[in-house]
C-alpha atoms as a PDB file:
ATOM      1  CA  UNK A   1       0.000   0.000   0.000  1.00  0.00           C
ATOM      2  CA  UNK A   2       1.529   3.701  -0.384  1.00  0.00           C
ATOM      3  CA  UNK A   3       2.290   5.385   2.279  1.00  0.00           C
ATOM      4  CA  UNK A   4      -0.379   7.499   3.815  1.00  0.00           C
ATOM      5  CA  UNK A   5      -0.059  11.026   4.921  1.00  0.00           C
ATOM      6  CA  UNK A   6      -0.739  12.322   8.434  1.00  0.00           C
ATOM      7  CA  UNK A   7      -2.786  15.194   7.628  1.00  0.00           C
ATOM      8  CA  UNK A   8      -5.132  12.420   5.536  1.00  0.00           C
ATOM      9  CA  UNK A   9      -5.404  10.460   8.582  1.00  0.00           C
ATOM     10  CA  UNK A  10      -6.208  12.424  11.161  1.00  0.00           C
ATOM     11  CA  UNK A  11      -8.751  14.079   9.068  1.00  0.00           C
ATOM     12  CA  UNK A  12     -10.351  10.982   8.267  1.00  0.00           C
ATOM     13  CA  UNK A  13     -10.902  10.180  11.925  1.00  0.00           C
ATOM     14  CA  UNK A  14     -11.554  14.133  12.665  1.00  0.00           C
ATOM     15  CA  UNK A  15     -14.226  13.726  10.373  1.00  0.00           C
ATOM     16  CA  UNK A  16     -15.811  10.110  11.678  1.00  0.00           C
ATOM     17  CA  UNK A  17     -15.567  11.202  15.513  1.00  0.00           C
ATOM     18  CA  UNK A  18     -12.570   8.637  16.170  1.00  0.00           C
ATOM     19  CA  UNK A  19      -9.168   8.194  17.349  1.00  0.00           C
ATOM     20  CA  UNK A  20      -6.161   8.018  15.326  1.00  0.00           C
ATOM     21  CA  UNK A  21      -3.840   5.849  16.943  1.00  0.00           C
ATOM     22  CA  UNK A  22       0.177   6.650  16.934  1.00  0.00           C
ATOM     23  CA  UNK A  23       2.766   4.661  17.799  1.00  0.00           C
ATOM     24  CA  UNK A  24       6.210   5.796  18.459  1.00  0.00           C
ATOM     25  CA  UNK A  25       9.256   3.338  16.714  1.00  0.00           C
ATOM     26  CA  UNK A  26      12.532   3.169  18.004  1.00  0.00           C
ATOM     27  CA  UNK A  27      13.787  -0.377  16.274  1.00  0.00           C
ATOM     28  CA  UNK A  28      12.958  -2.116  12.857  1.00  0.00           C
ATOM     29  CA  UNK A  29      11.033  -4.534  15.521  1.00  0.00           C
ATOM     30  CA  UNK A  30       8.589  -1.251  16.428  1.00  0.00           C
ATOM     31  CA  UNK A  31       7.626  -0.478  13.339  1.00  0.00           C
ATOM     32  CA  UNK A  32       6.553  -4.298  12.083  1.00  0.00           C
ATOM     33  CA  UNK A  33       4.834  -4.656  15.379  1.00  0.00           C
ATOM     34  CA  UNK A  34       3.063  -1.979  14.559  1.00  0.00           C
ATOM     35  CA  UNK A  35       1.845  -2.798  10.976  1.00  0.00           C
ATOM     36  CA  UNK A  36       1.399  -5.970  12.607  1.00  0.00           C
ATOM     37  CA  UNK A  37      -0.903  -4.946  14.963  1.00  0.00           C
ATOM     38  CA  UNK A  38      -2.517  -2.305  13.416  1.00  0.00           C
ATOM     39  CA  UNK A  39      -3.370  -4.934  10.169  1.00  0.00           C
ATOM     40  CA  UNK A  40      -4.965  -6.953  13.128  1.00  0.00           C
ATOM     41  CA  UNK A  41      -7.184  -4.318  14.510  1.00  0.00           C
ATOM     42  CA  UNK A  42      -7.677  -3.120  10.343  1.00  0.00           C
ATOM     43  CA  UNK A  43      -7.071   0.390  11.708  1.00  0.00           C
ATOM     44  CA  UNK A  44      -5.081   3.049   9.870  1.00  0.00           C
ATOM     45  CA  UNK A  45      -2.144   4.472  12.147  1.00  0.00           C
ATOM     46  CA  UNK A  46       0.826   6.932  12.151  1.00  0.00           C
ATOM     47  CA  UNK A  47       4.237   5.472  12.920  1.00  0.00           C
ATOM     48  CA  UNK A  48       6.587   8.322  14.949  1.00  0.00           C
ATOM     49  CA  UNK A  49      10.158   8.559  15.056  1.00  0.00           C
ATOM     50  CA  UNK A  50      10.928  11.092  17.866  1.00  0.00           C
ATOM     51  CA  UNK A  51      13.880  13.262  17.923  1.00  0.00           C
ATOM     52  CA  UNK A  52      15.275  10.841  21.236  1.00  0.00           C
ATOM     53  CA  UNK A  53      14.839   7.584  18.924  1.00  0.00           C
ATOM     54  CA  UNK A  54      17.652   9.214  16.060  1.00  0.00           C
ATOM     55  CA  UNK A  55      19.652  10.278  18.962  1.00  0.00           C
ATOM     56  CA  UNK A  56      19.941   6.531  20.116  1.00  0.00           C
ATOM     57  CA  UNK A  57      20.796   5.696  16.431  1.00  0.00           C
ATOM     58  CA  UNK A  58      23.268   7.900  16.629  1.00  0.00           C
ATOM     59  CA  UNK A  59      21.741  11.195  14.814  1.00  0.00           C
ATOM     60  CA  UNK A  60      21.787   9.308  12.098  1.00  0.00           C
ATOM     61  CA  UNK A  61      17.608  10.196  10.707  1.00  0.00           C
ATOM     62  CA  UNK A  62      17.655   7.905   7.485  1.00  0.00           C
ATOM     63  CA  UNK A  63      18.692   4.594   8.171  1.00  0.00           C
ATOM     64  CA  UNK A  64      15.489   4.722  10.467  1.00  0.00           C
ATOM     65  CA  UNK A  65      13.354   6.465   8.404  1.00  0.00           C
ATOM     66  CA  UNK A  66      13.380   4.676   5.438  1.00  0.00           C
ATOM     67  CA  UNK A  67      13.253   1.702   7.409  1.00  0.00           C
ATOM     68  CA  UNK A  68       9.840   2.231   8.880  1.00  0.00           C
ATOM     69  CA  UNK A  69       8.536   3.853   5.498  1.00  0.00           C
ATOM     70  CA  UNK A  70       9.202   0.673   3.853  1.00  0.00           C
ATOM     71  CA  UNK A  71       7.300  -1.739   6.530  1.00  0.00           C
ATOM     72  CA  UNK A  72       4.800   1.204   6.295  1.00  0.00           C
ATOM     73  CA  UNK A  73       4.774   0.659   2.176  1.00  0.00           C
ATOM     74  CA  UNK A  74       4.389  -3.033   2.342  1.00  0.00           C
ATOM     75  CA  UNK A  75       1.529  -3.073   5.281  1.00  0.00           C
ATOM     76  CA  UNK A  76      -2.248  -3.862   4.596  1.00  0.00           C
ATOM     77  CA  UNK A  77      -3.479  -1.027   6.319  1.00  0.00           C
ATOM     78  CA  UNK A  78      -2.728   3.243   5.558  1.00  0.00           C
ATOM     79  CA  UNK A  79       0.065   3.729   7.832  1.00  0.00           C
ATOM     80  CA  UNK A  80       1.985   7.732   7.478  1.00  0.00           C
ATOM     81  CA  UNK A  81       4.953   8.740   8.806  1.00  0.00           C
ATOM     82  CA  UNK A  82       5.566  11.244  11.845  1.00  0.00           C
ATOM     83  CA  UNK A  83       8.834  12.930  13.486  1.00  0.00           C
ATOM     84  CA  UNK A  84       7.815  13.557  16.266  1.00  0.00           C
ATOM     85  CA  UNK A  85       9.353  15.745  19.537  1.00  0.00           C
ATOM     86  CA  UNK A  86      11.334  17.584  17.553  1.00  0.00           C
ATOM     87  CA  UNK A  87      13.163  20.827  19.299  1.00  0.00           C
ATOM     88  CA  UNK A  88      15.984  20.825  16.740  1.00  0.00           C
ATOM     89  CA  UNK A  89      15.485  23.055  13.412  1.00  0.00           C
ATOM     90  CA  UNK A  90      18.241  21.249  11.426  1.00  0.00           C
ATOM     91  CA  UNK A  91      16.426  18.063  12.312  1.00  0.00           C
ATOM     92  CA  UNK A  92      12.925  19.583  11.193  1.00  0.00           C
ATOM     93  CA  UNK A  93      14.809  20.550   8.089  1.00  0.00           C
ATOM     94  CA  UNK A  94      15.372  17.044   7.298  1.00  0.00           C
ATOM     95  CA  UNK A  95      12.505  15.722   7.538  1.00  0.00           C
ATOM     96  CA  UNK A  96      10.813  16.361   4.205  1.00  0.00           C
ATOM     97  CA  UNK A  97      13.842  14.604   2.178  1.00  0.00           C
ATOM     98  CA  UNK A  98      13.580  11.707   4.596  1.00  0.00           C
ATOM     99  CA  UNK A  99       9.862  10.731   3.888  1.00  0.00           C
ATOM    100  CA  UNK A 100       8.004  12.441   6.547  1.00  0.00           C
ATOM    101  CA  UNK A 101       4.518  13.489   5.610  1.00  0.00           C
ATOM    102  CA  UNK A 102       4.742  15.381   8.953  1.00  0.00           C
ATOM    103  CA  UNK A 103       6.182  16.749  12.315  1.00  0.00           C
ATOM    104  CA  UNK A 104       5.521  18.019  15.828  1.00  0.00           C
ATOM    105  CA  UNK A 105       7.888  20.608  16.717  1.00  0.00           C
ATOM    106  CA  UNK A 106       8.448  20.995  20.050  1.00  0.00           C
ATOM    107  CA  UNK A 107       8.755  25.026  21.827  1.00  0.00           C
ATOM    108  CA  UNK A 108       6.748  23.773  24.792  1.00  0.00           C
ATOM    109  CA  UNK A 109       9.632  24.550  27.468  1.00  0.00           C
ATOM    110  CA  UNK A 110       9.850  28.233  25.881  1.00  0.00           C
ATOM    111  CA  UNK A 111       8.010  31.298  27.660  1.00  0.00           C
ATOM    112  CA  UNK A 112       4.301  31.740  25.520  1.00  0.00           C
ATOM    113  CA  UNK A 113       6.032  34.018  22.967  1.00  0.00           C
ATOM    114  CA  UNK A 114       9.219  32.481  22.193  1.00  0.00           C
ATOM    115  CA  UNK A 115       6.768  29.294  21.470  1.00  0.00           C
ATOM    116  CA  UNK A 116       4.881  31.307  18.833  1.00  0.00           C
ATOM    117  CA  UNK A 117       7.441  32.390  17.285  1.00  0.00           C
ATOM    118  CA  UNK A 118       9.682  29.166  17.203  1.00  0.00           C
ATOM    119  CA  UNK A 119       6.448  27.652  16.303  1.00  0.00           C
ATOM    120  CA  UNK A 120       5.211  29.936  13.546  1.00  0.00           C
ATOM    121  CA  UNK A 121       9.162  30.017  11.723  1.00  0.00           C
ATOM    122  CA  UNK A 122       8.467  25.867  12.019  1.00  0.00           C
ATOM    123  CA  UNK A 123       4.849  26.084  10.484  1.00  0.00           C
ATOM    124  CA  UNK A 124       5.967  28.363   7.582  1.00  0.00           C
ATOM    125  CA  UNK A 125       8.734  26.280   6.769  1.00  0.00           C
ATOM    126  CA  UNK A 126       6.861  23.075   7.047  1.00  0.00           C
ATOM    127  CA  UNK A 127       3.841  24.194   4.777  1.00  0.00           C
ATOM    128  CA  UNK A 128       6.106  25.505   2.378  1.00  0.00           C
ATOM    129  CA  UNK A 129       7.359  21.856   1.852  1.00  0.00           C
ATOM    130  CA  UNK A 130       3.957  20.737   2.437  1.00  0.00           C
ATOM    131  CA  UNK A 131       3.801  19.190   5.295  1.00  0.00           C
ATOM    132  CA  UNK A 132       1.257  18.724   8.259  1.00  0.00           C
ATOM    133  CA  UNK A 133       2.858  20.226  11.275  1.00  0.00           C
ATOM    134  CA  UNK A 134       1.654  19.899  15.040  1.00  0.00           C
ATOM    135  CA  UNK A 135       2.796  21.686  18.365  1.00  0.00           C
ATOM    136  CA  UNK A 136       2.552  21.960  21.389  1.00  0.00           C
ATOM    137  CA  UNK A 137       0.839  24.168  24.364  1.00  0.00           C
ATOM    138  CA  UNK A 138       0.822  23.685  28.221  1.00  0.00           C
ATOM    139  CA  UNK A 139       3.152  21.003  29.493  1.00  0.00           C
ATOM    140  CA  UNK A 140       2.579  16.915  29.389  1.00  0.00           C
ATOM    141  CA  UNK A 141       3.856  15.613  32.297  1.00  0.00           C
ATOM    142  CA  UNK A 142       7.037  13.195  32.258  1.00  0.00           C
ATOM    143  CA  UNK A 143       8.943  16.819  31.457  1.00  0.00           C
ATOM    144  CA  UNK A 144       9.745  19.327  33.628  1.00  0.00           C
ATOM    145  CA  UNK A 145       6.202  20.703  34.821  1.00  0.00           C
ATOM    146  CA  UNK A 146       4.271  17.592  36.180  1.00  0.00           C
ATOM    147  CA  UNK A 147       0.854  17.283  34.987  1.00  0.00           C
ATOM    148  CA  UNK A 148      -0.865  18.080  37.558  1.00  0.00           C
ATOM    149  CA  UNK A 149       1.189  20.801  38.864  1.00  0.00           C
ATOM    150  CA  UNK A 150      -1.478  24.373  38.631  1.00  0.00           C
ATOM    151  CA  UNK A 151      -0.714  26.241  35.735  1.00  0.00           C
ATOM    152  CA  UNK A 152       0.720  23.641  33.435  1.00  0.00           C
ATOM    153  CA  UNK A 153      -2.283  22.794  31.740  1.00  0.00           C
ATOM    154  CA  UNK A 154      -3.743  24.614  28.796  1.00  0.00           C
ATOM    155  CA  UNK A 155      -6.350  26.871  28.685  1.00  0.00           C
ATOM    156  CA  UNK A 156      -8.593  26.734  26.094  1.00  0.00           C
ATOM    157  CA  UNK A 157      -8.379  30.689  25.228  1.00  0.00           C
ATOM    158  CA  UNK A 158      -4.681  30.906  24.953  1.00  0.00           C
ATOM    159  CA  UNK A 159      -4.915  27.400  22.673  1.00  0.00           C
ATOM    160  CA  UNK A 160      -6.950  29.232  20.210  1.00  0.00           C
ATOM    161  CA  UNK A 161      -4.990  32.555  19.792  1.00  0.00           C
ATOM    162  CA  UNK A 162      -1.923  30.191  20.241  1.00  0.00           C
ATOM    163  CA  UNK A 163      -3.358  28.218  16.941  1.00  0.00           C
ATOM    164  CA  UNK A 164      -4.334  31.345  14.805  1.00  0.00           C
ATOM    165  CA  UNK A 165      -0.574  33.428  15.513  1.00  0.00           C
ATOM    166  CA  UNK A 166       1.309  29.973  15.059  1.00  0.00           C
ATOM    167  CA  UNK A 167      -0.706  28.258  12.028  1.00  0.00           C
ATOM    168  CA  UNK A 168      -0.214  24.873  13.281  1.00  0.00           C
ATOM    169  CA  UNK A 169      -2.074  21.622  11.460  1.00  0.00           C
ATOM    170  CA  UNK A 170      -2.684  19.889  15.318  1.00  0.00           C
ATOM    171  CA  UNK A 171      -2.210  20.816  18.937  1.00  0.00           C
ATOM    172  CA  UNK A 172      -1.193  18.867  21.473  1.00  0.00           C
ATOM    173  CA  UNK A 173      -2.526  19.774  24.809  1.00  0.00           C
ATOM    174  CA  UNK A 174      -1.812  18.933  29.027  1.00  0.00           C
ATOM    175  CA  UNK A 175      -4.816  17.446  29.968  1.00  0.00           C
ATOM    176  CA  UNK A 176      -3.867  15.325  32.689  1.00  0.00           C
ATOM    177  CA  UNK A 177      -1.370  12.572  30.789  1.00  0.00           C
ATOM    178  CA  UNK A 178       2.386  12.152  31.391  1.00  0.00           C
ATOM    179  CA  UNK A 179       5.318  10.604  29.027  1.00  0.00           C
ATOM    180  CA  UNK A 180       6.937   7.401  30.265  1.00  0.00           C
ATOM    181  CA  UNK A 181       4.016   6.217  32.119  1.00  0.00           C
ATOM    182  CA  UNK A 182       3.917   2.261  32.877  1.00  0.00           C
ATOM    183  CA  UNK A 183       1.426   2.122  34.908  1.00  0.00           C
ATOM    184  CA  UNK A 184      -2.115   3.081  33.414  1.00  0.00           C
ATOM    185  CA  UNK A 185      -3.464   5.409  36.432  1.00  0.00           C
ATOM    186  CA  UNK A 186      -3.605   8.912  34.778  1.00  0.00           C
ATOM    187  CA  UNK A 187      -7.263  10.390  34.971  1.00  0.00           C
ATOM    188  CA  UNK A 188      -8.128  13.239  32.104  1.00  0.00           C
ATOM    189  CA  UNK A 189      -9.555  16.381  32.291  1.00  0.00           C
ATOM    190  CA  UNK A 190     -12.405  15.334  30.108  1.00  0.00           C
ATOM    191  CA  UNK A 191     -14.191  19.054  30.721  1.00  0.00           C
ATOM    192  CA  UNK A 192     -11.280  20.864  29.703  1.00  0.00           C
ATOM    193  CA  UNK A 193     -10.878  18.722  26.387  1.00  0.00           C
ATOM    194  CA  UNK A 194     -14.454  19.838  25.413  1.00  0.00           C
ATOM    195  CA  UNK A 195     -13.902  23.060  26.201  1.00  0.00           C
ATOM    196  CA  UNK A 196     -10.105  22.751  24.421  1.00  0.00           C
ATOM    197  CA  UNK A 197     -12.220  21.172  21.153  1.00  0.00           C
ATOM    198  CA  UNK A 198     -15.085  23.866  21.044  1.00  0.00           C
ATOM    199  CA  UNK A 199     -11.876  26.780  20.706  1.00  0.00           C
ATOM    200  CA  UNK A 200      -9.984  25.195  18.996  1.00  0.00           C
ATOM    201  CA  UNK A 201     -10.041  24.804  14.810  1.00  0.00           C
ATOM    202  CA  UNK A 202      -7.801  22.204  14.046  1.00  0.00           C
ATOM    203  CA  UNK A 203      -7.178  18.494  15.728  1.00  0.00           C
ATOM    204  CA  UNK A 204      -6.069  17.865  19.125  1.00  0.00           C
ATOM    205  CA  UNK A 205      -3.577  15.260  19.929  1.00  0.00           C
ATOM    206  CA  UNK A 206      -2.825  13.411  23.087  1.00  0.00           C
ATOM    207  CA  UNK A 207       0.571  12.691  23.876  1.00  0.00           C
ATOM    208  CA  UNK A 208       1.640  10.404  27.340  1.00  0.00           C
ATOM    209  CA  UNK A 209      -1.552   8.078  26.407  1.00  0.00           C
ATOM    210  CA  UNK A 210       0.295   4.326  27.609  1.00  0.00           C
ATOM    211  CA  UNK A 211      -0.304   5.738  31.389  1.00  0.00           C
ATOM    212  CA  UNK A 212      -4.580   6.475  30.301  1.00  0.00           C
ATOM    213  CA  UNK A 213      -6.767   3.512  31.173  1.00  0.00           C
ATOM    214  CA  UNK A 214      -9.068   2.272  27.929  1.00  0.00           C
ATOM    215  CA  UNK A 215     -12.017   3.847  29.796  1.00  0.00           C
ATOM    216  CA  UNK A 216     -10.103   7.394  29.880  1.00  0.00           C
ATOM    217  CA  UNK A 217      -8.970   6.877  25.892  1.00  0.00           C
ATOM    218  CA  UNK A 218     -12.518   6.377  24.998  1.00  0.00           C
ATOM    219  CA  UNK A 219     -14.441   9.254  26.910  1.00  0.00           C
ATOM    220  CA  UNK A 220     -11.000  11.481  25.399  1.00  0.00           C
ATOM    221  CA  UNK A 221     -11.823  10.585  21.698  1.00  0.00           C
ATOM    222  CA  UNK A 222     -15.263  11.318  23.160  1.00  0.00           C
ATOM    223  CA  UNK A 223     -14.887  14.526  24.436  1.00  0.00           C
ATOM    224  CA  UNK A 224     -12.426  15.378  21.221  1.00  0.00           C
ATOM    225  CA  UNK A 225      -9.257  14.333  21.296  1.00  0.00           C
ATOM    226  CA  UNK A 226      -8.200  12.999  17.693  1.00  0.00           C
ATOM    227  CA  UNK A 227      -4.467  11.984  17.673  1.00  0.00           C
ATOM    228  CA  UNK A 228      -3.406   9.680  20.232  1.00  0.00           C
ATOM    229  CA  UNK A 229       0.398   8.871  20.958  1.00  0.00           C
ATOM    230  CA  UNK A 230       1.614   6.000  22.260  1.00  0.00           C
ATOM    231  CA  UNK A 231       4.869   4.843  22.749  1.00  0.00           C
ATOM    232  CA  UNK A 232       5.821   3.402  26.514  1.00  0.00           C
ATOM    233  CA  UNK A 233       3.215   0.832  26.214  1.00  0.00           C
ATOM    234  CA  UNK A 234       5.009  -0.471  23.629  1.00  0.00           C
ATOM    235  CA  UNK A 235       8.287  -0.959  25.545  1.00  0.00           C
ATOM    236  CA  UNK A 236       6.748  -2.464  28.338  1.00  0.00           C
ATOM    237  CA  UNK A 237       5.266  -4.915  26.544  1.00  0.00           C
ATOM    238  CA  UNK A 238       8.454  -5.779  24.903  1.00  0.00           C
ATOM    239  CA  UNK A 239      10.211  -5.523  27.800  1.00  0.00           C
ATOM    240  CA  UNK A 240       8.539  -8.098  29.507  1.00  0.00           C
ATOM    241  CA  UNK A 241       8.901 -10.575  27.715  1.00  0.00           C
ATOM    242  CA  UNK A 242      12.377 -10.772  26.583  1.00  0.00           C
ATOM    243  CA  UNK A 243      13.098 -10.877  29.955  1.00  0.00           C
ATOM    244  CA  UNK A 244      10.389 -13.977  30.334  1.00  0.00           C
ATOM    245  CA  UNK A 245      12.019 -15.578  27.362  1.00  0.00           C
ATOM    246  CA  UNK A 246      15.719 -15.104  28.730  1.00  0.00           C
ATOM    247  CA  UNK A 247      14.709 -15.866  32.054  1.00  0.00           C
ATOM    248  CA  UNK A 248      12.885 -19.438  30.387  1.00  0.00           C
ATOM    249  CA  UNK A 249      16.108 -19.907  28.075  1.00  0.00           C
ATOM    250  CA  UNK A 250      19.315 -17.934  29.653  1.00  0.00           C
ATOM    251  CA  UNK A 251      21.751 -19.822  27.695  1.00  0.00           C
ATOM    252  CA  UNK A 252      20.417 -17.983  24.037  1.00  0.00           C
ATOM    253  CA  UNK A 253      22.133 -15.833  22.717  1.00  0.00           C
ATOM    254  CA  UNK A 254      20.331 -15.786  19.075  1.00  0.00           C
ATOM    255  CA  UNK A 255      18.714 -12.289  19.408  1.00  0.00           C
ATOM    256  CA  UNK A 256      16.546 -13.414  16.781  1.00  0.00           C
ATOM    257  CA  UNK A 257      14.603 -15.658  19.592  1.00  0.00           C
ATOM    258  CA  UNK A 258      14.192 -13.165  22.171  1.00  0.00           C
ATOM    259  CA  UNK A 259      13.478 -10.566  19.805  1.00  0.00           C
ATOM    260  CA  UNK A 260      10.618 -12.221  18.013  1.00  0.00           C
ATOM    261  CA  UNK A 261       8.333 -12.928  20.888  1.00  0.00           C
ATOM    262  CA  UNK A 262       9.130  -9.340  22.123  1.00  0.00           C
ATOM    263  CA  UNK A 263       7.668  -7.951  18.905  1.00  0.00           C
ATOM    264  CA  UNK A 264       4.952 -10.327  18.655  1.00  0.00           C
ATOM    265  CA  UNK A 265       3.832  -8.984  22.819  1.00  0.00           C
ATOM    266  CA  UNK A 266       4.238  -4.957  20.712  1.00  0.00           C
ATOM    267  CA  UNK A 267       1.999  -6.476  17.822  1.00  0.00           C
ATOM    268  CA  UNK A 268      -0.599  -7.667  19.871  1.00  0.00           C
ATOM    269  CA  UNK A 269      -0.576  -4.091  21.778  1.00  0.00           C
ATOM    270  CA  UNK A 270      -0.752  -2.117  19.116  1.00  0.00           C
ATOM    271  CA  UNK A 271      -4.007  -4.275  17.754  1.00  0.00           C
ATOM    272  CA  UNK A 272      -5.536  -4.216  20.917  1.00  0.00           C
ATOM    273  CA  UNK A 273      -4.738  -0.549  21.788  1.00  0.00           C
ATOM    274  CA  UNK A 274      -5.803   0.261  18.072  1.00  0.00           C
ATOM    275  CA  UNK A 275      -9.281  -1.066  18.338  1.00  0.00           C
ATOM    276  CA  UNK A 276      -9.838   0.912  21.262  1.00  0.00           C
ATOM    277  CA  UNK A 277      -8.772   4.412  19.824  1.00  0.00           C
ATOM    278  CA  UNK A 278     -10.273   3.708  16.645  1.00  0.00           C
ATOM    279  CA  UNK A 279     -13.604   2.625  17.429  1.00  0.00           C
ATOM    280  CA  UNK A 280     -15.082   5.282  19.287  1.00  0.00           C
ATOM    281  CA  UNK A 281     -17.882   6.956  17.003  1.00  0.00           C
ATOM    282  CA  UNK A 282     -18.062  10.847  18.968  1.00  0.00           C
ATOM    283  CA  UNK A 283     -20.235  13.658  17.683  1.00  0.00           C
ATOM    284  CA  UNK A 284     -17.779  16.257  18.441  1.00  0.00           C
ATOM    285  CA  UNK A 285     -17.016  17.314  14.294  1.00  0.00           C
ATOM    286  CA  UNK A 286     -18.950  20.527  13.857  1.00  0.00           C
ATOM    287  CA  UNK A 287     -20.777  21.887  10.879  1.00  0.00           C
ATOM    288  CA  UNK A 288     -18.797  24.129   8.752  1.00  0.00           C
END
């Protein structure tokens, strides 16, 4: 299949009242678990690279890149790809010649107007090479400013003049999540999200969902969230059971053993976490 385009996506499931599930890859392992497991759940999703994952490979953007655009190419289901997290330009910059339909650039941990305009240089630059760009406002726990910390999350008003000075595609918004969760205890602000979709033109996106409960996901693609990252789930799941499999077997050293079941355990949450995102019909599109 070709490789879908971000902006397509999430406007699709703007436009049906459902979530848009995406996955964050750090190995060639991530991103066939995720076609995988999104061909399993026969849900469209967007696999992210985040500015962290090139610095493990050693800056090194296309080895990665094309790597998870061709698993993308050859899946069953439309699958786009997403640098996500970004905070440096000359990464951003490199982006469109590496296959990236799209980015999030990232001025969160910049005072309100050295966001905009970090944001708004990024959201020229990216729509002159046509791509989808997203941003961020308020600050997602698992960074500095915890999530629940007063003041951190966003208000609706400043999201919607933050939207029309920056031009952004998507906005990602503190609502009560944190990164790097691995436990699934956060509870969302499901008030402020309505309030956050009523000002705000253009898709929201949920970052820090692996620590949100399925019951929280749903009633946030309810209340209108349309983009929802997810990337710790993935490595937990993983996680667990290599160390089952080495802990079964600990004279292996065939990475190709461990590393199988360890995809299959991502595979099998991406389809499961897939067909909760995805199927949640919401009302929240208004009429033009």
């Amino acid at each position: 299949m070709t490789l879908a385009t971000t902006g397509e996506l999430v406007a699709a499931a703007r436009a049906d009242g459902r979530g848009l599930p995406a996955f964050n890859v750090i190995t060639l392992e991530h991103a066939e678990a995720i076609a995988a497991g999104a061909e399993a759940a026969g849900s469209p999703a967007v696999l992210q690279i985040s500015q962290n994952a090139v610095r493990f490979h050693g800056d090194r953007l296309l080895p990665l890149a094309r790597a998870a655009a061709a698993v993308a190419e050859s899946a069953e289901v439309p699958l786009a790809l997403h640098l996500d997290h970004v905070e440096d330009a000359g990464l951003l910059r490199s982006s469109a010649e590496a296959g990236f339909s799209s980015a999030m650039f990232d001025a969160s941990a910049l005072l309100y107007d050295g966001n905009v305009a970090a944001t708004r240089e990024a959201a020229d630059w990216a729509h002159r090479q046509g791509l989808w760009l997203e941003a961020e406002l308020g600050r997602v726990g698992g960074k500095p400013g915890d999530a629940h910390t007063p003041g951190v999350r966003t208000d609706p008003a400043e999201a919607a003049a933050y939207v029309a000075a920056t031009g952004v595609d998507a906005l990602a918004v503190a609502v009560g999540s944190s990164h790097a969760m691995t436990e699934r205890t956060a509870v969302l602000d499901r008030e402020l999200i309505g309030r956050l979709r009523a000002a705000v033109p253009v898709p929201l996106v949920l970052h820090g969902s692996s620590g949100v409960p399925d019951e929280e996901l749903t009633g946030a693609v309810a209340a209108g969230m349309t983009k929802i990252n997810i990337g710790t789930a993935l490595n937990t799941a993983f996680s667990a059971e290599v160390r089952a499999y080495l802990a079964e077997h600990p004279s292996v050293v065939d990475p190709r053993r461990y590393l199988a079941p360890g995809r299959d355990a991502m595979a099998d949450t991406v389809r499961r976490l897939s067909s909760v995102v995805a199927s949640v019909p919401s009302p929240r599109e208004p009429a033009d």
